[in-house]
Every structure is written in structure tokens, then in C-alpha cells.
N, C-alpha and C. Protein backbone atom coordinates (compact mmCIF):
# COMPACT_ATOMS: atom_id res chain seq x y z
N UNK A 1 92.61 75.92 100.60
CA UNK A 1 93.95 75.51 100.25
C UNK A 1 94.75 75.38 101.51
N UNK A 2 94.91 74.49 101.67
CA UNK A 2 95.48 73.94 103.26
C UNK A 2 97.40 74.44 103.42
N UNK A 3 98.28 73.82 102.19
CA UNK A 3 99.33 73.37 102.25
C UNK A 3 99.95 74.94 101.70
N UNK A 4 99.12 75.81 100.32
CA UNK A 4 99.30 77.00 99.72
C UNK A 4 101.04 76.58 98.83
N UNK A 5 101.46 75.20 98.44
CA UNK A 5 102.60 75.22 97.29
C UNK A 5 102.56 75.31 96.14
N UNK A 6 103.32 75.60 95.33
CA UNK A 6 103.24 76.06 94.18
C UNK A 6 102.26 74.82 93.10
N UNK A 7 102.52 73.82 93.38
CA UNK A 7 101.70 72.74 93.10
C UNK A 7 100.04 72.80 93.14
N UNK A 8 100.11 73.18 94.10
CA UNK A 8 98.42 73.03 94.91
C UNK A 8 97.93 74.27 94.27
N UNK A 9 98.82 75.60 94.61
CA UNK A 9 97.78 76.82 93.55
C UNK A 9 97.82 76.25 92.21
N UNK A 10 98.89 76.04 91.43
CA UNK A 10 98.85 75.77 90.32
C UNK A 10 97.75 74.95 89.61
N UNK A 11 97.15 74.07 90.53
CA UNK A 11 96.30 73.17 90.07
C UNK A 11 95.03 73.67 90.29
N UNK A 12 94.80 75.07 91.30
CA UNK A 12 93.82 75.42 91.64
C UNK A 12 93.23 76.68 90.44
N UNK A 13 94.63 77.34 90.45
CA UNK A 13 94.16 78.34 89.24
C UNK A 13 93.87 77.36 87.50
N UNK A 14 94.31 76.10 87.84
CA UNK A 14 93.84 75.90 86.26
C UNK A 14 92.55 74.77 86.69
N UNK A 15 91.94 74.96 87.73
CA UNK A 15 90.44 74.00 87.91
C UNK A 15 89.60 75.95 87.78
N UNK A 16 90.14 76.52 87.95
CA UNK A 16 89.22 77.92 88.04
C UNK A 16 89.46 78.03 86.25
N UNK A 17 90.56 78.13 86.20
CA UNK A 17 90.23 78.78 84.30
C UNK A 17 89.97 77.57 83.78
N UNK A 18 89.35 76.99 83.80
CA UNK A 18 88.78 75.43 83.35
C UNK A 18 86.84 75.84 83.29
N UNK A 19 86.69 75.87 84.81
CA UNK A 19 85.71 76.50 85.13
C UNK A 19 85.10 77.53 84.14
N UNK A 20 85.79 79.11 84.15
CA UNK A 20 85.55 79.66 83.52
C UNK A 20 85.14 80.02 81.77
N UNK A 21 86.35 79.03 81.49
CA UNK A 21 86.33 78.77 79.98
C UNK A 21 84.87 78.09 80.08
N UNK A 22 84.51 77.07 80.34
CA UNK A 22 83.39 76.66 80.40
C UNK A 22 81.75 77.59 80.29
N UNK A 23 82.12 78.40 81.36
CA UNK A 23 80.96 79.57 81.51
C UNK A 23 81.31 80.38 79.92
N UNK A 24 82.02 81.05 79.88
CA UNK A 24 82.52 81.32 78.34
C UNK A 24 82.28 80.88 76.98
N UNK A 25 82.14 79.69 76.93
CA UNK A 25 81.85 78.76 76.19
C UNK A 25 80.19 78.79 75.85
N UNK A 26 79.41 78.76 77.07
CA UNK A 26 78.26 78.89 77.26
C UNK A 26 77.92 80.47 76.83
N UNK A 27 78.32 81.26 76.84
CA UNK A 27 78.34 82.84 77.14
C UNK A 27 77.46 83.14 78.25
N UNK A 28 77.87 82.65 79.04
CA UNK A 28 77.19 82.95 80.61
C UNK A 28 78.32 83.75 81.00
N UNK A 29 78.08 85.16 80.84
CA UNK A 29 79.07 86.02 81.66
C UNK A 29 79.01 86.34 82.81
N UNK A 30 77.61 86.35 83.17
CA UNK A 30 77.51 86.05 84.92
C UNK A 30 78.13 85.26 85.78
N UNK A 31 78.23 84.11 84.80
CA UNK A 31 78.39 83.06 85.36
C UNK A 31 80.16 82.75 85.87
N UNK A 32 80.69 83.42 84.61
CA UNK A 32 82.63 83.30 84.24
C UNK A 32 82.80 84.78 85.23
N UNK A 33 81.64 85.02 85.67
CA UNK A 33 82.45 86.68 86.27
C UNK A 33 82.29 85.84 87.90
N UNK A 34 81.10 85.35 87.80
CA UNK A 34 81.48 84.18 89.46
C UNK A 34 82.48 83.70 89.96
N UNK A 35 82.47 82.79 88.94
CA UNK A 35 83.96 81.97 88.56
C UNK A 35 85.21 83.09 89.58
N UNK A 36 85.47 83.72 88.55
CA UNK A 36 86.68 84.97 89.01
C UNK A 36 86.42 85.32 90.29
N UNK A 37 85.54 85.85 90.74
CA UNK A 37 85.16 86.44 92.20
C UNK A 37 85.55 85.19 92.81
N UNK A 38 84.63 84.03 93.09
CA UNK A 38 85.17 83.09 93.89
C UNK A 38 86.76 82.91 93.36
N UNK A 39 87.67 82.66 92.41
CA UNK A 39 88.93 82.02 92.66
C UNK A 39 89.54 83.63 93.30
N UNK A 40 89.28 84.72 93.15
CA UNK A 40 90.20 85.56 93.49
C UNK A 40 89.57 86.15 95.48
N UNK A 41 88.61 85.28 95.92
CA UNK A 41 88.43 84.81 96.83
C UNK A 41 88.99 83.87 97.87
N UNK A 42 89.24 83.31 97.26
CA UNK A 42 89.71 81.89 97.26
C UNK A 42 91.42 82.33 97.63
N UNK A 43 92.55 82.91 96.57
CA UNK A 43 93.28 82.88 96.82
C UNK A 43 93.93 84.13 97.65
N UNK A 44 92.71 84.96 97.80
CA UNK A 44 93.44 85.93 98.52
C UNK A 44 93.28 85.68 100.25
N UNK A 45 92.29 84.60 100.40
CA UNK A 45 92.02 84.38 101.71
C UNK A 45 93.61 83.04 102.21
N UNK A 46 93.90 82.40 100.90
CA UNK A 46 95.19 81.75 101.06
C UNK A 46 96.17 82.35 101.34
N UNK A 47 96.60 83.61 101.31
CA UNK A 47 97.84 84.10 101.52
C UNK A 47 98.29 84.59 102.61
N UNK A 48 99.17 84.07 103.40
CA UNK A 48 99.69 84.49 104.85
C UNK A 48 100.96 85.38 104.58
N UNK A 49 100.07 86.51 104.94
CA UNK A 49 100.97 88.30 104.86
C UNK A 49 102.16 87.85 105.74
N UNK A 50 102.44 86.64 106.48
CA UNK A 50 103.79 86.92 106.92
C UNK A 50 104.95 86.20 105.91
N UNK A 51 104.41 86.06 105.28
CA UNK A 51 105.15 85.31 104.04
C UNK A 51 105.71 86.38 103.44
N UNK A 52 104.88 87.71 103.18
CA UNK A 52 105.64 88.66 102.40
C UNK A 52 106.93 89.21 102.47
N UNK A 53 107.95 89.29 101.30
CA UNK A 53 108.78 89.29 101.40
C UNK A 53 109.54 91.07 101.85
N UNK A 54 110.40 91.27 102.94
CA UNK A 54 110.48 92.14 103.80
C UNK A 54 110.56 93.35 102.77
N UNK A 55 111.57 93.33 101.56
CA UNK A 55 111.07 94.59 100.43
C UNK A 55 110.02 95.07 100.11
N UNK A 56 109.12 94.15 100.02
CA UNK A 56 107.76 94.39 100.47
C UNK A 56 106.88 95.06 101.30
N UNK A 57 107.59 95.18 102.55
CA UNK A 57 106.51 95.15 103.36
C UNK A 57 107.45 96.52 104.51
N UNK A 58 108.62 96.73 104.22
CA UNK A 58 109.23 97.63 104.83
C UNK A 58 110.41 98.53 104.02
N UNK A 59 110.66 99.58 104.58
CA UNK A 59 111.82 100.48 103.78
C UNK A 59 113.16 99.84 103.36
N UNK A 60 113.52 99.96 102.14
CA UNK A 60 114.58 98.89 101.51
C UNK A 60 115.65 99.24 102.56
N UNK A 61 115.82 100.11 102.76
CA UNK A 61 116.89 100.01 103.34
C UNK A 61 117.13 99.23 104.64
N UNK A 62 115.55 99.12 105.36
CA UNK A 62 115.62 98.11 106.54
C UNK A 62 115.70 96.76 106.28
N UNK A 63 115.21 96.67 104.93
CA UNK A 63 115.01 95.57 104.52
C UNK A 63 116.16 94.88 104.30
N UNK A 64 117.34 95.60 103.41
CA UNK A 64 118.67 95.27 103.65
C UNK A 64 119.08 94.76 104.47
N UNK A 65 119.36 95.76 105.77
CA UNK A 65 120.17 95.40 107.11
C UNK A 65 119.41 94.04 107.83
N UNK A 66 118.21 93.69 108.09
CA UNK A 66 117.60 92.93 108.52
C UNK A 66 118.16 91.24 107.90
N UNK A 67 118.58 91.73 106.41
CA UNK A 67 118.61 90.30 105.36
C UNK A 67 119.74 90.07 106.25
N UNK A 68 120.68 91.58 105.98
CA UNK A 68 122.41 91.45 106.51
C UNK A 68 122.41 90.60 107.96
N UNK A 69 121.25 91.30 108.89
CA UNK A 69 122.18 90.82 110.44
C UNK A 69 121.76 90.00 110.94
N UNK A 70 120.18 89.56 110.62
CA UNK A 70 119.69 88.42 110.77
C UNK A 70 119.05 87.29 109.61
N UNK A 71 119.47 87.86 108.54
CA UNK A 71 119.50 86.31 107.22
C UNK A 71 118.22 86.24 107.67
N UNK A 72 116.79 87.42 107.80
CA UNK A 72 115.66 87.48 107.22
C UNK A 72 115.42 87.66 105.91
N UNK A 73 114.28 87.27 105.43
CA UNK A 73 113.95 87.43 104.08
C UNK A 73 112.22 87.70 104.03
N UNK A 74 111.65 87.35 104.93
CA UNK A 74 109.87 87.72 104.76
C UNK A 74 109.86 87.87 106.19
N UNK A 75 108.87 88.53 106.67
CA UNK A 75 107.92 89.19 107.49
C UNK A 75 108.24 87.81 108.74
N UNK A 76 107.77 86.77 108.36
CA UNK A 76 108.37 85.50 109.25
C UNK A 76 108.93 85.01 109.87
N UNK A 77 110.42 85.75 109.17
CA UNK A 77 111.87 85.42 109.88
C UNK A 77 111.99 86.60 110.77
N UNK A 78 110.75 87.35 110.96
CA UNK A 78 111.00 88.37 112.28
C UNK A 78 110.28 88.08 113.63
N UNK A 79 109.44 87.14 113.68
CA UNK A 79 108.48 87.10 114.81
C UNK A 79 109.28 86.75 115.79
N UNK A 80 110.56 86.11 115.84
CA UNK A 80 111.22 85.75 117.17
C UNK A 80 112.11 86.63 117.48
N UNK A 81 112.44 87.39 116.91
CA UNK A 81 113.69 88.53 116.75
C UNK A 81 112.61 89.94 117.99
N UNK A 82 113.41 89.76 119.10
CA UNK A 82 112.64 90.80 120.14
C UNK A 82 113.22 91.96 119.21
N UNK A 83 112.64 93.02 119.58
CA UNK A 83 112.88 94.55 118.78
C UNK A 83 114.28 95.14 119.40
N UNK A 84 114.35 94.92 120.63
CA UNK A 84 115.35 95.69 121.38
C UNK A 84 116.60 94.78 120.97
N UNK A 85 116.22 93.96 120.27
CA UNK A 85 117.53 93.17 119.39
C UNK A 85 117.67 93.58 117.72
N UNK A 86 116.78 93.87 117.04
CA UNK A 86 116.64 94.26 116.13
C UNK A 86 117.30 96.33 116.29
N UNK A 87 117.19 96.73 117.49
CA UNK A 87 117.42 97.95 117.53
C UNK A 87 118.51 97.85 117.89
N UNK A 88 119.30 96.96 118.06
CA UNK A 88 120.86 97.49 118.40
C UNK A 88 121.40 96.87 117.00
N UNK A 89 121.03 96.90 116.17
CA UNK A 89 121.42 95.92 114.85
C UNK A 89 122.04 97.61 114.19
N UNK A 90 123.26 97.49 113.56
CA UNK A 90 123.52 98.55 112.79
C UNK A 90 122.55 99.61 111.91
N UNK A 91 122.70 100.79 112.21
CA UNK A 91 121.41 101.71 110.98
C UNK A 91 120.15 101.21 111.46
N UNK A 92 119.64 100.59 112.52
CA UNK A 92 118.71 100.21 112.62
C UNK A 92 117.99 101.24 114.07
N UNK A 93 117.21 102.41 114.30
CA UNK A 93 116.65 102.71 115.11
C UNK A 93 115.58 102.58 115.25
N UNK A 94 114.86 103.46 116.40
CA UNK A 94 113.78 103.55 116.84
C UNK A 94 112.41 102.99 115.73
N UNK A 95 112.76 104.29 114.72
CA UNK A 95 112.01 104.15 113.85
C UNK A 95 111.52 103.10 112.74
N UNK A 96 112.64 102.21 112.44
CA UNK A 96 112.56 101.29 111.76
C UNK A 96 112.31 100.43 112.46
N UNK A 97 112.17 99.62 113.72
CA UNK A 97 112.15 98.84 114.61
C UNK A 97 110.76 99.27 114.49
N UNK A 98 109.83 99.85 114.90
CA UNK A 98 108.91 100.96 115.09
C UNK A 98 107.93 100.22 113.43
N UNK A 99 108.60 100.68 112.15
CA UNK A 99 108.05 100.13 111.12
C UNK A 99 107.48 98.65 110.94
N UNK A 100 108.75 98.07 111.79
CA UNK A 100 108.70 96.75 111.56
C UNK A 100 107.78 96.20 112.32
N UNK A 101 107.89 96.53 113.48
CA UNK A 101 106.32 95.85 114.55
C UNK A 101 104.89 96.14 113.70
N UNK A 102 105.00 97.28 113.27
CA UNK A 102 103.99 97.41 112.97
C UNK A 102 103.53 96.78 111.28
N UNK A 103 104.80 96.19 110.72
CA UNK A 103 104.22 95.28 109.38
C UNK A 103 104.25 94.05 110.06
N UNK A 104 104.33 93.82 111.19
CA UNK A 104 104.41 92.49 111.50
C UNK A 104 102.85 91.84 112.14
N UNK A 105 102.20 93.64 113.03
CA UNK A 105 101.25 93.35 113.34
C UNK A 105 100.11 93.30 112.52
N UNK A 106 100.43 94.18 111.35
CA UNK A 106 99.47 94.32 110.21
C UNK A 106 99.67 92.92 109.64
N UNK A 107 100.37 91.92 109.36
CA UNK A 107 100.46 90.92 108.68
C UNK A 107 99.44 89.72 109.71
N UNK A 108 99.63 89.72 111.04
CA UNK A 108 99.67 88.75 111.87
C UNK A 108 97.64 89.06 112.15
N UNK A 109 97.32 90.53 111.66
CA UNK A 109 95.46 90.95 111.67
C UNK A 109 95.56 90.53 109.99
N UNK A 110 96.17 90.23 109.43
CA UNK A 110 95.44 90.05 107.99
C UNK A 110 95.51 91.11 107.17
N UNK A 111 96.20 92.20 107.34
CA UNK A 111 95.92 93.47 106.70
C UNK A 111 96.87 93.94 106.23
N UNK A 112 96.86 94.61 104.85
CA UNK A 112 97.99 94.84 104.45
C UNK A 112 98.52 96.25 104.78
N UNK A 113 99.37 96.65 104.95
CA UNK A 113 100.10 98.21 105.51
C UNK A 113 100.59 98.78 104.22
N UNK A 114 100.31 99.80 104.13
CA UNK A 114 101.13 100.80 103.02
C UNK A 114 101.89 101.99 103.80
């Protein structure tokens, strides 16, 4: 999935439950349990973690101030924002600056952070 719009999954998850119904139909459960593995393959390798939206991916409350001082909203709208700018941002210290590199670097390896 090249483009990942709501269009393009949309059409992708209903060529997979198309698929599946099919195997189903057949009662090939091997076959409809394929199906699933590849589409949930498929779309989890589509999703760019910097897309996630910053409630997500950091403490609400940073998540707040970040929307507030720089009109971020996902993981994205932080890659140009140096930290030592993000750390003079109100309520915003060490630590949360600190959080944030590090959902940014976890997003930018593919990996999700808890």
C-alpha cells in the first residue's frame, strides 16, 4: 500500500474480506485463517508510527502543551521541533522532552513504546 488513504485501505480490507468469505464458503479454514494473517500483515507493515497521534504516544498532559505551543497533533509534527525548543515551551521539562525523543525514536525504528 503505497499512498495508505482512507480509500486505498478501504478497498484493501474489502478485497481481504472478499477473499476470506470465499475460503469460508469453501470451509477451508486454513485457508480464511491465511487470508487474515496476510491482510493483518499487510496492514500493519502500512502504518507509519509517526502518524500516531501524540495522545497516543505520550503523557496527555505533554500531549496538550505540545498541541498548545506548537499546533502538533501526531508524532510528525515533532521531527523538526529541536528539543531545546520544545524544553523551553511552558510545563514542558527535561523529562517530557526526554519522553518525546524517545516516542519519536521508537516510531522512526518501527516500534511501538509503551
Amino acid at each position: 500500500m503505497g499512498n495508505n488513504n482512507a480509500t486505498e485501505v478501504s478497498e484493501l480490507a474489502a478485497e481481504f474480506g472478499r477473499r476470506v468469505a470465499i475460503q469460508l464458503d469453501r470451509r477451508n479454514w486454513d485457508g480464511a485463517k491465511a487470508v487474515i494473517d496476510a491482510a493483518r500483515i499487510e496492514f500493519e507493515s502500512s502504518v507509519d508510527l509517526l502518524d500516531t497521534p501524540l495522545e497516543d504516544a505520550v503523557h496527555p498532559r505533554t500531549a496538550a502543551t505540545l498541541a498548545r505551543e506548537f499546533g502538533a497533533v501526531t508524532l510528525r509534527d515533532l521531527v523538526d521541533i529541536p528539543p531545546e525548543y520544545m524544553a523551553a515551551a511552558p510545563n514542558m521539562g527535561i523529562t517530557r522532552v526526554r519522553e518525546i525523543t524517545q516516542a519519536l525514536a521508537a516510531a522512526k525504528q518501527g516500534k511501538n513504546h509503551e
